[in-house]
Protein backbone atom coordinates (compact mmCIF):
# COMPACT_ATOMS: atom_id res chain seq x y z
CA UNK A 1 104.17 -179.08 -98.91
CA UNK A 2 100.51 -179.48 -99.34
CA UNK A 3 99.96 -178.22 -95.61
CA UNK A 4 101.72 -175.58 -96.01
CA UNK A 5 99.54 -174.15 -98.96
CA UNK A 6 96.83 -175.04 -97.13
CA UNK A 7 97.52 -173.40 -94.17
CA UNK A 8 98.27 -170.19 -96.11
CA UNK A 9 95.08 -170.52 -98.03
CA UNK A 10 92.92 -170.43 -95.06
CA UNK A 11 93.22 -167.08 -93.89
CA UNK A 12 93.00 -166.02 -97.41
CA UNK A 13 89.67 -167.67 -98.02
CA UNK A 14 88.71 -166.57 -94.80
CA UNK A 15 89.08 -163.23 -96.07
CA UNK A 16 87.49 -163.23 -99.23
CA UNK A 17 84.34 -164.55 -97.74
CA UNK A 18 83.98 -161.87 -95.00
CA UNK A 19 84.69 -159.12 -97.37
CA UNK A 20 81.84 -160.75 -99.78
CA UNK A 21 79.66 -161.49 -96.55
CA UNK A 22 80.10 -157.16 -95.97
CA UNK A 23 79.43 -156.82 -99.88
CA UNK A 24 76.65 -158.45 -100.48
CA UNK A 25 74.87 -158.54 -97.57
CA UNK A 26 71.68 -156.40 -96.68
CA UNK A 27 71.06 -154.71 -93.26
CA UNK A 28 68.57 -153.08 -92.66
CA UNK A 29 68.62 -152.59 -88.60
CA UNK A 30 65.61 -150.59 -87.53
CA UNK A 31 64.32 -150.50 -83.41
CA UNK A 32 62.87 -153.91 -83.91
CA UNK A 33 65.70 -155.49 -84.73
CA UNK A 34 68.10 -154.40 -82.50
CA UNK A 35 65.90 -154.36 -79.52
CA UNK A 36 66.38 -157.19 -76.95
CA UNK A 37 64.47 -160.47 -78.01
CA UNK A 38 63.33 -162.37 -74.92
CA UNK A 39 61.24 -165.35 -76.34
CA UNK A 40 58.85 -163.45 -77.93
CA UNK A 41 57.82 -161.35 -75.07
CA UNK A 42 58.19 -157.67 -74.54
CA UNK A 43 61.83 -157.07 -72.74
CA UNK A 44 60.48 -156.64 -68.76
CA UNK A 45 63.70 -154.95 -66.88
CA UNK A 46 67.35 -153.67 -67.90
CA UNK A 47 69.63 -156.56 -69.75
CA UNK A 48 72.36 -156.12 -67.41
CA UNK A 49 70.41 -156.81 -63.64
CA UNK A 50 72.71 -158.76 -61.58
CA UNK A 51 72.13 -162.66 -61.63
CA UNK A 52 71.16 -164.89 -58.40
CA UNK A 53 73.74 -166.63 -56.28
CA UNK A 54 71.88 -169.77 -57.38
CA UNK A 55 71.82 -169.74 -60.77
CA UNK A 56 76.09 -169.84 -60.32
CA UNK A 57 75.97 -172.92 -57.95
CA UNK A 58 74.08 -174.87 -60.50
CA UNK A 59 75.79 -173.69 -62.90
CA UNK A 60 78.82 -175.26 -61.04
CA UNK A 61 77.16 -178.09 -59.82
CA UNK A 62 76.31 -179.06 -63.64
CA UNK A 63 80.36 -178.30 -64.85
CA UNK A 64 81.09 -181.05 -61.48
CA UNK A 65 78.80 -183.61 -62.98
CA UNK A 66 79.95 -182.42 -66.46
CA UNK A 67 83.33 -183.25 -65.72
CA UNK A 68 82.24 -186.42 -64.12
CA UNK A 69 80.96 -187.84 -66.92
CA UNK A 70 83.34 -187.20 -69.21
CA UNK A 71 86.18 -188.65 -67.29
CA UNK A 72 84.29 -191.53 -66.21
CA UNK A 73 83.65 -192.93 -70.01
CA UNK A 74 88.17 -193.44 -70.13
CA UNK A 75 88.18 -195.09 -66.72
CA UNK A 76 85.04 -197.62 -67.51
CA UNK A 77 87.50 -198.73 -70.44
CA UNK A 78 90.74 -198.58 -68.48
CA UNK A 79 88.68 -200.75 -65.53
CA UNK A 80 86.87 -203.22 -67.99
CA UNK A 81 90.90 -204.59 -68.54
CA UNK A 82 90.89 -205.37 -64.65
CA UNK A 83 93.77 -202.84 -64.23
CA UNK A 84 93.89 -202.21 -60.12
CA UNK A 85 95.77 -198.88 -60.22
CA UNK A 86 93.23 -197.54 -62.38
CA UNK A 87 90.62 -198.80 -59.84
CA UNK A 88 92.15 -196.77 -57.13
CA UNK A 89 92.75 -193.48 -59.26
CA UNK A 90 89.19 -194.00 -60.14
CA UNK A 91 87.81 -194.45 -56.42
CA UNK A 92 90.33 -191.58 -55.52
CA UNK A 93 88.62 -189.19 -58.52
CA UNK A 94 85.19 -189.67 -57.68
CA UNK A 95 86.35 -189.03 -53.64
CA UNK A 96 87.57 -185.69 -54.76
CA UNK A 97 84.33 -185.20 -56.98
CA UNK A 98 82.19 -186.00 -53.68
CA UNK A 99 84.13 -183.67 -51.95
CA UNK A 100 83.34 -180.78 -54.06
CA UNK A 101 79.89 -181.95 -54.65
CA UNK A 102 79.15 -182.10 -50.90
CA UNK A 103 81.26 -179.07 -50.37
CA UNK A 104 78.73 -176.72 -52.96
């Protein structure tokens, strides 16, 4: 019972505090403010130029390793039991992760 009111509350406090957010709050957007901010420097070309072929590889390359990482952390615990299926699914993930790495 108490989920259910809370789950039905939620939205309804959700909207109460965006209404007061549009309420209350003060804008005052002039052509400094909603000019593009680039560190502090003066904007130096359009927003929208196209980006380079290499910033998307390491942007994949760093998801690969991402990935890596985060499934390695379950199989160190799995392998620390001395389970030998897990060994192989582990040698046979980090095969395919090769692969791909070797492949970009």
């Amino acid at each position: 019972m108490f989920l259910i009111i809370l789950l039905m509350s939620i939205p309804l406090i959700v909207g109460i505090l965006l209404a007061l957010n549009v309420l209350v709050s003060i804008t005052r957007p002039d052509s400094e403010k909603l000019s593009p901010y680039e560190c502090g420097f003066s904007p130096l070309g359009d927003a929208r130029q196209q980006f380079s072929v290499i910033f998307y590889l390491v942007a994949l390359l760093f998801l690969v390793f991402d990935l890596e990482l985060l499934f390695l952390f379950p199989f160190g615990l799995i392998l620390y039991t001395g389970n030998l299926p897990a060994f192989w699914v582990a040698v046979i993930f980090l095969v395919i992760l090769t692969v791909g790495f070797v492949y970009e």
